[in-house]
N, C-alpha and C. Protein backbone atom coordinates (compact mmCIF):
# COMPACT_ATOMS: atom_id res chain seq x y z
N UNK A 1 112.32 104.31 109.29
CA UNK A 1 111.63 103.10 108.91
C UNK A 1 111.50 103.08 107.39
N UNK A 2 111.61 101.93 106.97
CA UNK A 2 111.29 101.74 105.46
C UNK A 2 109.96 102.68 105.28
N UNK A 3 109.84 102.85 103.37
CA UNK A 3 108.89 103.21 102.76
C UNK A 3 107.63 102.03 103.25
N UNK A 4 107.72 100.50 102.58
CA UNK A 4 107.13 99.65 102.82
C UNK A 4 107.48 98.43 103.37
N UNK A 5 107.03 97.82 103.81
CA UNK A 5 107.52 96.84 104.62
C UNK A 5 106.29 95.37 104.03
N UNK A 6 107.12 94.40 103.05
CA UNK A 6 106.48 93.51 102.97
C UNK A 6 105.84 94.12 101.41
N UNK A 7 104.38 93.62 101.94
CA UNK A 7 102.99 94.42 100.66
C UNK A 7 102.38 95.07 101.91
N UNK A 8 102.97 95.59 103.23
CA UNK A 8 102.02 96.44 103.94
C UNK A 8 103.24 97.60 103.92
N UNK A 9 102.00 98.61 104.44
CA UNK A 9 102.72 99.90 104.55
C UNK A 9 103.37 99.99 105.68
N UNK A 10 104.31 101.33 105.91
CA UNK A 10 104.81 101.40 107.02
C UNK A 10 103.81 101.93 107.72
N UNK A 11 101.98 102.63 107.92
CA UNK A 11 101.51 102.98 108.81
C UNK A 11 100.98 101.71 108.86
N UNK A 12 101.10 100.88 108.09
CA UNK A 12 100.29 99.53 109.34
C UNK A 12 101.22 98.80 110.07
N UNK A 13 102.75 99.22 110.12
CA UNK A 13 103.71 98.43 110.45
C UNK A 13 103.85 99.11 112.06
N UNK A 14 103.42 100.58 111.80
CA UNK A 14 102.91 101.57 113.45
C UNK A 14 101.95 101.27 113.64
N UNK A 15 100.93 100.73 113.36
CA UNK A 15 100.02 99.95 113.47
C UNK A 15 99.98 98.87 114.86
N UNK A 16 101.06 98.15 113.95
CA UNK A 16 101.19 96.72 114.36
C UNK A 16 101.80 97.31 116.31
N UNK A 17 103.28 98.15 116.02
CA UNK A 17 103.87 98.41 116.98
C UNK A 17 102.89 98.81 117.87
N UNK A 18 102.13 100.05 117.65
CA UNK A 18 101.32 100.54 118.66
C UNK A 18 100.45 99.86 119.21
N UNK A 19 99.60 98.14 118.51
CA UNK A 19 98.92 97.49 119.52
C UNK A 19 99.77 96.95 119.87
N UNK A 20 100.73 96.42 119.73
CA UNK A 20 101.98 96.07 120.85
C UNK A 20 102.24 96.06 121.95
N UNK A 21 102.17 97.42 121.97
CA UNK A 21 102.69 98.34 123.08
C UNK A 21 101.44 98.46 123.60
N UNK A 22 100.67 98.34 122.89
CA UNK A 22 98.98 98.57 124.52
C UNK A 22 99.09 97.41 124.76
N UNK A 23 99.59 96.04 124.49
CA UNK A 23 99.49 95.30 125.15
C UNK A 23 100.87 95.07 126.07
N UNK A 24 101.49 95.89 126.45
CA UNK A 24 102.55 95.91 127.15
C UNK A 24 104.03 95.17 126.40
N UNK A 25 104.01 94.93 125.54
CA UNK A 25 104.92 94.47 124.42
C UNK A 25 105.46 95.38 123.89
N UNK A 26 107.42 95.11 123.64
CA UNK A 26 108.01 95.88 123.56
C UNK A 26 108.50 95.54 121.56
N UNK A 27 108.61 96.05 120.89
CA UNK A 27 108.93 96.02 119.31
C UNK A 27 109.96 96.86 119.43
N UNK A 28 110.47 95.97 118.00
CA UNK A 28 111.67 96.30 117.55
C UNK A 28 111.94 96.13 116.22
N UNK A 29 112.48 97.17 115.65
CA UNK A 29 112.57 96.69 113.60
C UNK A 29 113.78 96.45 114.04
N UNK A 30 114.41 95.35 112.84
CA UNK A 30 115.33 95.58 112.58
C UNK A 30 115.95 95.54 110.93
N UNK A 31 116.43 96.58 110.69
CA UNK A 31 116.54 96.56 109.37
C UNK A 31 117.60 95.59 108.15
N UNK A 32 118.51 95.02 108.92
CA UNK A 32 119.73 94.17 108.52
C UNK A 32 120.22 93.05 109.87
N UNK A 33 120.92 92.44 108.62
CA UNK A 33 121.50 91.14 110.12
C UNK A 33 122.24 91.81 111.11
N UNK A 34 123.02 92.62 110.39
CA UNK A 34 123.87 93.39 112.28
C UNK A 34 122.86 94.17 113.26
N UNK A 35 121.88 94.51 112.61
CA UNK A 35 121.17 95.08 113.68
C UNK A 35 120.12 94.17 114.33
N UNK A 36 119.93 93.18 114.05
CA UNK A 36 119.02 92.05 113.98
C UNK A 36 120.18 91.53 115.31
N UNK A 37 121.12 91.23 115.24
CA UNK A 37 122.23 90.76 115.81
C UNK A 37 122.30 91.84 117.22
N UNK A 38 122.75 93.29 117.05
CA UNK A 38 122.55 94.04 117.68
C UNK A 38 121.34 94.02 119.06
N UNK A 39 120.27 93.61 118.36
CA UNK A 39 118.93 93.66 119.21
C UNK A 39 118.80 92.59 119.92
N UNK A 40 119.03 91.48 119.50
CA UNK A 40 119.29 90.59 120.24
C UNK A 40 119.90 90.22 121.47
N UNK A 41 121.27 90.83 121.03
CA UNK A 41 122.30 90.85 122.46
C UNK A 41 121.38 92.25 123.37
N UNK A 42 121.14 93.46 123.10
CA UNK A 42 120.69 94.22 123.89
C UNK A 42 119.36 93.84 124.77
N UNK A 43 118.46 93.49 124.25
CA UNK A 43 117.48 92.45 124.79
C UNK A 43 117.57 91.53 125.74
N UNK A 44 118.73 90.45 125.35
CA UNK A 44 119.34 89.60 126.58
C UNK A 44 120.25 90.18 127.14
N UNK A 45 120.71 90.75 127.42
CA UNK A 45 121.52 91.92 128.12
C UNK A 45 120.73 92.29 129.49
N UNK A 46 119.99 93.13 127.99
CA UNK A 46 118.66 93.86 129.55
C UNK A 46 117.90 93.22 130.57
N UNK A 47 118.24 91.96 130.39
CA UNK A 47 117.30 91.03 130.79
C UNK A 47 118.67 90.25 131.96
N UNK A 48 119.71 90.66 131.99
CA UNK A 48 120.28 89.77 132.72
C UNK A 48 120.38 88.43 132.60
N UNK A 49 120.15 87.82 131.25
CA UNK A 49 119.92 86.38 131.33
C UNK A 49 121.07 85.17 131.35
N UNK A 50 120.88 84.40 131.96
CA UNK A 50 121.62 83.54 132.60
C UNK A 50 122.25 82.32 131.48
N UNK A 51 120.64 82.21 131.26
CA UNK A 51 120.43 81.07 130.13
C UNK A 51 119.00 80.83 129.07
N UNK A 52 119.15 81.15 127.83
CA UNK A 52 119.02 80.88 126.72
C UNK A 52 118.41 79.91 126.28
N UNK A 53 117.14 79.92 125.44
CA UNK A 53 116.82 78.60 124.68
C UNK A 53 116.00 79.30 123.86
N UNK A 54 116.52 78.64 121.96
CA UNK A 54 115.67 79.51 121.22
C UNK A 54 114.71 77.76 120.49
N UNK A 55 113.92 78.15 119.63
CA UNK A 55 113.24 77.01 119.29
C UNK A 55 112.94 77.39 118.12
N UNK A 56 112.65 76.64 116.96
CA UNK A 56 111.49 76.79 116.08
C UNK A 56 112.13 77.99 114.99
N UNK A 57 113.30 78.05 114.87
CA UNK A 57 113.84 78.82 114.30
C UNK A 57 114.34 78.88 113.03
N UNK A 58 114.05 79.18 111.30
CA UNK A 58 114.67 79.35 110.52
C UNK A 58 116.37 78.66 110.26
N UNK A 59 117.04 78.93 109.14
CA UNK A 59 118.49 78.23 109.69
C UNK A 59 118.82 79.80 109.69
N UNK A 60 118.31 80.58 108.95
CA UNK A 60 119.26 82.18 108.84
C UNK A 60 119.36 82.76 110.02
N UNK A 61 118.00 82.68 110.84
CA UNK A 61 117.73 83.42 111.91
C UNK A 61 118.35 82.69 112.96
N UNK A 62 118.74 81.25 112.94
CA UNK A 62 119.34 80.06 114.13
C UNK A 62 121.01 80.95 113.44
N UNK A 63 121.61 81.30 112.97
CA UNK A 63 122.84 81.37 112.62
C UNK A 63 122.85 83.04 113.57
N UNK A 64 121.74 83.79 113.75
CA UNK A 64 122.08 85.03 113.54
C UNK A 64 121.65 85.23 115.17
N UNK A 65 120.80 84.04 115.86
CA UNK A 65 120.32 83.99 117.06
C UNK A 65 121.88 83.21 117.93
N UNK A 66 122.60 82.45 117.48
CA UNK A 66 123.36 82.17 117.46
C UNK A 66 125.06 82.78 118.08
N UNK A 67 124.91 83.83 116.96
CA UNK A 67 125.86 84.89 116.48
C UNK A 67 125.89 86.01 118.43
N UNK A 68 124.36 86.29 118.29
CA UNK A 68 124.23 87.07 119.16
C UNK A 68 124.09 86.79 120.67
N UNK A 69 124.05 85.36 120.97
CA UNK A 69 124.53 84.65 122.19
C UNK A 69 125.93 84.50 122.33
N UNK A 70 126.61 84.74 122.15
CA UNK A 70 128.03 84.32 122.34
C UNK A 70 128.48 84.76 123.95
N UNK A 71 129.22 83.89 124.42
CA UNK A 71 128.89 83.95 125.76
C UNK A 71 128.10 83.81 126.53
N UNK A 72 127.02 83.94 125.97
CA UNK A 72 125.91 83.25 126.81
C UNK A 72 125.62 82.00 126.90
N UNK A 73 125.43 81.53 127.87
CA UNK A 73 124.70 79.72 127.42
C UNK A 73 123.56 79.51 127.21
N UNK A 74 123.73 78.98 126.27
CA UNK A 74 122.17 78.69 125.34
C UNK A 74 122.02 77.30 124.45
N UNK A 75 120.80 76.89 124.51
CA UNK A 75 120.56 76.06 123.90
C UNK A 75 119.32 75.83 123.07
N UNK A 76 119.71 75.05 121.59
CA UNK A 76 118.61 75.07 120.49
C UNK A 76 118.07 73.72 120.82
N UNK A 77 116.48 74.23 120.76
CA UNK A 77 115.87 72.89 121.34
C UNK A 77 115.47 71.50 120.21
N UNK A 78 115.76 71.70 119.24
CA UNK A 78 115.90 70.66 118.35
C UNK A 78 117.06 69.90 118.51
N UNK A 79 118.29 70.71 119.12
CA UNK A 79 119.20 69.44 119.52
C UNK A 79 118.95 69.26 120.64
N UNK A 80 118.19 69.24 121.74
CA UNK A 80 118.42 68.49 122.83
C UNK A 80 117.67 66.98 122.74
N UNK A 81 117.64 66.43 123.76
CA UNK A 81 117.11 65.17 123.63
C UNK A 81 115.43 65.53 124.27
N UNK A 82 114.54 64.36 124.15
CA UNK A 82 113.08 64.88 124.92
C UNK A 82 113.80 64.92 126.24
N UNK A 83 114.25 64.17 126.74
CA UNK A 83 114.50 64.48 128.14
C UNK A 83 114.80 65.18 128.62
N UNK A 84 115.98 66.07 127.84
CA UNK A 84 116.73 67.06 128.18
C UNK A 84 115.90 68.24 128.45
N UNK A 85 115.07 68.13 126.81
CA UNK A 85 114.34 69.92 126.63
C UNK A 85 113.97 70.20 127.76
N UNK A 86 112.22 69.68 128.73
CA UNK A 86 111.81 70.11 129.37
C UNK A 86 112.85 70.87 130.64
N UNK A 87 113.59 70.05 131.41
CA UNK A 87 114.38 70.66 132.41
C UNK A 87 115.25 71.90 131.54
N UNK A 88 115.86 71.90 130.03
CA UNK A 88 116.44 73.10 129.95
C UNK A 88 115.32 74.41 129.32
N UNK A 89 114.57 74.18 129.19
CA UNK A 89 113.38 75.41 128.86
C UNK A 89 113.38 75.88 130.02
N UNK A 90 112.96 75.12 131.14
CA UNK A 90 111.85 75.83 133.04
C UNK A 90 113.24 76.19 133.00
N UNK A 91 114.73 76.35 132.80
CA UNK A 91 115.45 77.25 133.73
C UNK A 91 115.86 78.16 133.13
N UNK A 92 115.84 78.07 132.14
CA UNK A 92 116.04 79.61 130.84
C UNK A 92 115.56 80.67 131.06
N UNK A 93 116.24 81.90 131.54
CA UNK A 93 115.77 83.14 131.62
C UNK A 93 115.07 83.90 130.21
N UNK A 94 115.49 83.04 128.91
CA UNK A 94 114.91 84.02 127.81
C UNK A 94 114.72 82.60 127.29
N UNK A 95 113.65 83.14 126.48
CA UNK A 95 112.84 82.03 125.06
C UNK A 95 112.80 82.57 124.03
N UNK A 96 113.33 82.18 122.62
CA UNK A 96 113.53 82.59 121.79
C UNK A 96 112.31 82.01 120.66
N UNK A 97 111.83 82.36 120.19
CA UNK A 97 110.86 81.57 119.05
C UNK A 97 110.68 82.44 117.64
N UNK A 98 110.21 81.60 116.56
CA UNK A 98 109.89 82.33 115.46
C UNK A 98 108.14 81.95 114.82
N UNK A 99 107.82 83.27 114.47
CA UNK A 99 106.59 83.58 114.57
C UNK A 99 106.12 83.54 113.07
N UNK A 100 104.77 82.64 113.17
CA UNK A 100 104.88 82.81 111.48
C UNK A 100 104.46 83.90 110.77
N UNK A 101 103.09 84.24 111.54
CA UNK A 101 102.63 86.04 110.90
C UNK A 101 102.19 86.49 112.49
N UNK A 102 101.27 87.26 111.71
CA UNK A 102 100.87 88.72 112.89
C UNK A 102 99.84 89.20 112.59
N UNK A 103 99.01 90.03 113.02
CA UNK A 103 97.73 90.23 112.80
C UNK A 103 98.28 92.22 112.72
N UNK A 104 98.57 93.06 112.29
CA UNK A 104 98.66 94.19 112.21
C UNK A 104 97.92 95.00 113.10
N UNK A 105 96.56 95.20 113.12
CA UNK A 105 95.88 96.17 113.99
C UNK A 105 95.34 95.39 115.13
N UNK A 106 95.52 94.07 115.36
CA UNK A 106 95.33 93.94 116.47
C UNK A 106 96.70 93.42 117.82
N UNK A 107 97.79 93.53 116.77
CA UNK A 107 99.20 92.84 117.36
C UNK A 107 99.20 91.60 117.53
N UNK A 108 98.46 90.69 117.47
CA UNK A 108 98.41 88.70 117.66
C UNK A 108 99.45 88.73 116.70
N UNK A 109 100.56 87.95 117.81
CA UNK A 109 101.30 86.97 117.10
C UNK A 109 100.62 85.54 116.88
N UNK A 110 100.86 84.96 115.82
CA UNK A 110 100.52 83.48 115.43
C UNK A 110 102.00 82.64 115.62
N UNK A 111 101.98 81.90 116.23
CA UNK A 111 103.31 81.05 116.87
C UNK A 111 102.24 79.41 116.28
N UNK A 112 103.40 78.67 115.31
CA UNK A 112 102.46 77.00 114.66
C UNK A 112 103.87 76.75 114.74
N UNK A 113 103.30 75.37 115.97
CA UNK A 113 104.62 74.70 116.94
C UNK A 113 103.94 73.41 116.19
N UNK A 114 105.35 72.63 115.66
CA UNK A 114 104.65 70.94 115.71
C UNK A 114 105.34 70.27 116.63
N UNK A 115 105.71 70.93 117.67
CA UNK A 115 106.78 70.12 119.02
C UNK A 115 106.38 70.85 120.11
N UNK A 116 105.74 69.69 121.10
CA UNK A 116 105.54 70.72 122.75
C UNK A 116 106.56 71.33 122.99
N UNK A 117 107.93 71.02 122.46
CA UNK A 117 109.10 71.13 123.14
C UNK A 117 109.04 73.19 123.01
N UNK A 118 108.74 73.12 121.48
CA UNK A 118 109.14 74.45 120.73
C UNK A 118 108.20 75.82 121.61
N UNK A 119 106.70 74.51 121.43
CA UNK A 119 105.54 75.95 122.11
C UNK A 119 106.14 76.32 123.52
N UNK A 120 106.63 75.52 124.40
CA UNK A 120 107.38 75.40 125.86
C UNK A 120 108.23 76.54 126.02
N UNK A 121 108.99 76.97 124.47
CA UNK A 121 110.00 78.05 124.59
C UNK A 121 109.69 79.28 124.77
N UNK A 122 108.10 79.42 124.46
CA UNK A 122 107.62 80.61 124.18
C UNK A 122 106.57 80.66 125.85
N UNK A 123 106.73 80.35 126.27
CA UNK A 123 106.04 80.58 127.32
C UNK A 123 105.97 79.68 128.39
N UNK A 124 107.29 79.49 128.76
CA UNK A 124 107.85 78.94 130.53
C UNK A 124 108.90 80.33 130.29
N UNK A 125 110.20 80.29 129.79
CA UNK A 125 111.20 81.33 130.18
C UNK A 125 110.58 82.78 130.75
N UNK A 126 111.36 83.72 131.59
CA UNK A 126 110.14 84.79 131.78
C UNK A 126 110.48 85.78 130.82
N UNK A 127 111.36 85.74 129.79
CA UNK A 127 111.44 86.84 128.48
C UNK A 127 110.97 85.75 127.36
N UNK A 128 110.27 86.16 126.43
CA UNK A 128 110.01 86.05 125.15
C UNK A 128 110.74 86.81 124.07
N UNK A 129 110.99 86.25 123.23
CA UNK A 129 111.77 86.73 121.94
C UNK A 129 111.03 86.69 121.00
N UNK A 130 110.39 86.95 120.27
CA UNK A 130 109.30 86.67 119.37
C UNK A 130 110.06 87.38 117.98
N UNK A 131 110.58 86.49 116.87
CA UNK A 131 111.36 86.49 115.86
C UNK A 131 110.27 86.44 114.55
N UNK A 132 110.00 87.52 113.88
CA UNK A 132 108.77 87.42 112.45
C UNK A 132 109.62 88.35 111.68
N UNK A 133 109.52 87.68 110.43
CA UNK A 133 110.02 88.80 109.10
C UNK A 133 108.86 89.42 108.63
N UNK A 134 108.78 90.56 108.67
CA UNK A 134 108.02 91.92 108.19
C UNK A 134 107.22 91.29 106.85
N UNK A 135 107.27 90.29 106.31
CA UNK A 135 106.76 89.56 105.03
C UNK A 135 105.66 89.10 105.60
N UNK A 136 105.48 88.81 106.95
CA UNK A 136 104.48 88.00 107.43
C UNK A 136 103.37 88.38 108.32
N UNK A 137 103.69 90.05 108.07
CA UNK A 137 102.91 90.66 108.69
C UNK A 137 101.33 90.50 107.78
N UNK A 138 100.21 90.31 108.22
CA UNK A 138 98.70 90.39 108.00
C UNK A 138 97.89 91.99 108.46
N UNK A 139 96.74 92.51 107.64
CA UNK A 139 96.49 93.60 108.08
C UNK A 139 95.84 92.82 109.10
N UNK A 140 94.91 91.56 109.21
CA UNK A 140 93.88 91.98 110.70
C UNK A 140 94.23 90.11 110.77
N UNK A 141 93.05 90.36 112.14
CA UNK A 141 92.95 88.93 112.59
C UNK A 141 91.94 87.83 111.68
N UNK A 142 91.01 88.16 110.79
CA UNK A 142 90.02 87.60 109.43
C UNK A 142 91.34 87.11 108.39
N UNK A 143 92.30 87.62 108.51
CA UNK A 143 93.73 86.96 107.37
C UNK A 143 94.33 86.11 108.30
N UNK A 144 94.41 86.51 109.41
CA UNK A 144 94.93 85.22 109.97
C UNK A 144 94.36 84.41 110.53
N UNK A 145 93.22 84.21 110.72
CA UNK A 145 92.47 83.13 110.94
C UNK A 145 92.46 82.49 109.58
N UNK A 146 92.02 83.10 108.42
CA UNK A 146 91.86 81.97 107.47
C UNK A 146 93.64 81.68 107.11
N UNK A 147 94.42 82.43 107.35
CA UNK A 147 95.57 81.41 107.37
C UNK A 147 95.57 80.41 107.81
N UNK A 148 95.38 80.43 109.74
CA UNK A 148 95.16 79.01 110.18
C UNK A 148 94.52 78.34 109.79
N UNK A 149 93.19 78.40 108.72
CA UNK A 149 92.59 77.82 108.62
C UNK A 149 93.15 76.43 107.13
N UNK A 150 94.25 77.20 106.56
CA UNK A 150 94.60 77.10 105.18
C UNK A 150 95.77 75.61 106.14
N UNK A 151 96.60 76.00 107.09
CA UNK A 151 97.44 75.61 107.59
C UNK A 151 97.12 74.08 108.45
N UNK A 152 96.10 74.18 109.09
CA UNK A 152 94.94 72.92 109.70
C UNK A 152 94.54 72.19 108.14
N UNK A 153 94.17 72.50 107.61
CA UNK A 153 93.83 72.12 106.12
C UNK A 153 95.12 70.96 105.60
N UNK A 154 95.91 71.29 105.62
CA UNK A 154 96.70 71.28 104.67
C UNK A 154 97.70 70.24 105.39
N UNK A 155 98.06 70.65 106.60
CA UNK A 155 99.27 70.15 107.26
C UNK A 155 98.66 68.42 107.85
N UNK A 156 99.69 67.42 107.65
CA UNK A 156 99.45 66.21 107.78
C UNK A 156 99.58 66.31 109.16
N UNK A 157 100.30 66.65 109.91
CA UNK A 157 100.83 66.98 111.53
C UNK A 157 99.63 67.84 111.96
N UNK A 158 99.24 67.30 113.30
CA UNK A 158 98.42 68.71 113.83
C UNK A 158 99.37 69.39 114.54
N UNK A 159 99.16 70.45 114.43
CA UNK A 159 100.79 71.58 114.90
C UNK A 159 99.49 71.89 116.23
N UNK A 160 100.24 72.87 117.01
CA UNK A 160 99.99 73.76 118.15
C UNK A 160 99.63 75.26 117.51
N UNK A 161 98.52 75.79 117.58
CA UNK A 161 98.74 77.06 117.11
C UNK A 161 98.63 78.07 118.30
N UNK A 162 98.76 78.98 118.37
CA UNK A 162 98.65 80.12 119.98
C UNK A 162 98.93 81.30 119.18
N UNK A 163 98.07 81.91 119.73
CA UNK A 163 97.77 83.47 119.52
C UNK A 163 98.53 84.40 120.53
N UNK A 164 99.42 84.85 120.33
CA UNK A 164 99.85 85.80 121.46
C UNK A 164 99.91 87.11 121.64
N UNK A 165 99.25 87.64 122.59
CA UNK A 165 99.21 89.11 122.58
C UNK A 165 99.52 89.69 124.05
N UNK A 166 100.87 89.87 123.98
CA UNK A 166 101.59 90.20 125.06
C UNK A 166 101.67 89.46 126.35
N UNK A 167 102.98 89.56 126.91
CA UNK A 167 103.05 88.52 128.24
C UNK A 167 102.08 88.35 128.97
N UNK A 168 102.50 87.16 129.65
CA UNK A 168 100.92 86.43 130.74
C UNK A 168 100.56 87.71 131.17
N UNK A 169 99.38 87.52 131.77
CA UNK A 169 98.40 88.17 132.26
C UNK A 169 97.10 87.65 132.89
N UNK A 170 96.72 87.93 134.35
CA UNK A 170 95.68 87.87 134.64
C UNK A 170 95.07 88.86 135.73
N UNK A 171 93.67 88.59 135.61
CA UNK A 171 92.92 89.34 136.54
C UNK A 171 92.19 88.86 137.79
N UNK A 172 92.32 87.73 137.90
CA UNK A 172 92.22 86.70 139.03
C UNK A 172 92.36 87.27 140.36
N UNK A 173 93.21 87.66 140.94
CA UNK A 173 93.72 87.81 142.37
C UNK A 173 93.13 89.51 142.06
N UNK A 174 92.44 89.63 143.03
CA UNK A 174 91.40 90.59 143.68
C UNK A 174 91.42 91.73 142.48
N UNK A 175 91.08 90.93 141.02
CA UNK A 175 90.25 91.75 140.20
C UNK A 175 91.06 92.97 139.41
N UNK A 176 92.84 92.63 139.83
CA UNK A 176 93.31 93.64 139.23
C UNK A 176 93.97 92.95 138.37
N UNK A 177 94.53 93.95 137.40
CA UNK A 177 95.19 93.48 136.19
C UNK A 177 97.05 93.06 136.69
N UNK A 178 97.51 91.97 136.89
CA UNK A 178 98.73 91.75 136.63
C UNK A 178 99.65 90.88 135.83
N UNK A 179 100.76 91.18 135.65
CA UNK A 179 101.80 90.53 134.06
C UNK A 179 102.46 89.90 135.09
N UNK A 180 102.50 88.61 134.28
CA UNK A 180 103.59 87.68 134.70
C UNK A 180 103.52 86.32 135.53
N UNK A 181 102.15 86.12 135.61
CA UNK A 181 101.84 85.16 136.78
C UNK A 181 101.91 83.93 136.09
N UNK A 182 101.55 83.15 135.34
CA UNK A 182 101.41 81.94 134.73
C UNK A 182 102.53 82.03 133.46
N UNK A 183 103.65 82.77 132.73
CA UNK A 183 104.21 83.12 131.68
C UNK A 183 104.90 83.95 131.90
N UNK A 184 105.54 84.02 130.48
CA UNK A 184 106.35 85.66 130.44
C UNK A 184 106.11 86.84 130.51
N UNK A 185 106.87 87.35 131.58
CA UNK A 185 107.00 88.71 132.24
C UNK A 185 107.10 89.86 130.90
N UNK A 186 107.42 89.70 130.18
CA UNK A 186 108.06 90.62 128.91
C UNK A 186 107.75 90.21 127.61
N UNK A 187 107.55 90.51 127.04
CA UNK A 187 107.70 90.06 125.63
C UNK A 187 107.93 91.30 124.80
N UNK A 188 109.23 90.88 123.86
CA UNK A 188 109.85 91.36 122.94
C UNK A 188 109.47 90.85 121.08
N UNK A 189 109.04 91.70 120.89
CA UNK A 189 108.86 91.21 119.29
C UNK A 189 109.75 91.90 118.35
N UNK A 190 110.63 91.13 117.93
CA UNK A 190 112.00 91.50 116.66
C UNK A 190 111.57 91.47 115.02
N UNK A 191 110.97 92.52 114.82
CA UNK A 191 110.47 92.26 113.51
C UNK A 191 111.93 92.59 112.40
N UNK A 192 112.13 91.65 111.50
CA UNK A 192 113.42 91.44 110.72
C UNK A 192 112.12 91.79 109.59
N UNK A 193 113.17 93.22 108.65
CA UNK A 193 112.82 93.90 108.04
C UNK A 193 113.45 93.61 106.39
N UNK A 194 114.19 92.36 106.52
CA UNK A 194 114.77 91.87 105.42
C UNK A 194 115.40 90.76 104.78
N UNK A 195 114.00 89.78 105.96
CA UNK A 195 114.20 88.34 105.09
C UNK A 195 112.84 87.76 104.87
């Protein structure tokens, strides 16, 4: 792993991974576009996926999300039509999205959708892709709240904001803990270590 990552260190970047992973969330650095590329296909791979839909994506990261579908069928939800999106999100085995920051010690991803279509990607498919450059990592959740708060402020659009900390989950049905009931089964977070 890098020396530093961003203006945070690499122990808050194990940080970040290790609440991750207590929340059943799987991380991933990646240090360059081929490996960025690399992780991608292995991810949808592992996942058996059928079909593809990424959203909300950068153009570098849409070129490199892109790159690493080949053969797969997939679709970017800014080109579909409204009509289209909804029916091609519910049958997509993977959802691809990009994340604006992160909360470090507590693992919250911050996902600011200004399209139902986009928030839809991140939670109907039953894999999540969760796409953040290491720049946007935050030490806690007090930085990213007043981010959102800077972002509500500011933005003429009211966006969607969602906090995510690892696939659905509930405790509903006789009091035990299970993944996957209302959302994604998995979630994968691709932290790109060099844009």
């Amino acid at each position: 792993m890098a020396e530093s990552t961003g203006q945070l260190s690499a122990v808050q970047v194990e940080e970040f991974f290790a609440a991750l992973r207590s929340y059943h969330s799987e991380p991933h650095l990646a240090s360059d576009a081929r490996t960025t590329v690399e992780n991608l296909k292995e991810i949808v791979e592992g996942a058996d996926a059928k079909s593809v839909v990424a959203a909300g994506l950068p153009t570098a990261a849409k070129l490199l999300v892109e790159s690493a579908l080949k053969g797969v069928k997939h679709s970017f939800v800014e080109e579909l039509s409204p009509s289209e999106a909804v029916p091609v999100i519910s049958r997509a085995d993977v959802g691809i999205t990009w994340i604006q920051f992160a909360a470090a010690k507590s693992g919250a991803l911050v996902e600011v959708a200004y399209d139902d279509a986009v928030k839809l990607s991140s939670c109907l498919p039953r894999i999540h892709i969760a796409l953040i450059s290491s720049r946007s990592l935050l030490p806690d959740l007090d930085a990213a709240f007043a981010r959102i708060g800077g972002i509500l402020k500011e933005s003429g659009r009211k966006p969607v904001v969602s906090i995510i900390s690892g696939p659905s989950k509930t405790a509903d049905i006789e009091l035990r803990l299970v993944y996957g009931v209302h959302g994604p089964h998995a979630l994968h977070v691709l932290m790109l270590d060099w844009v």
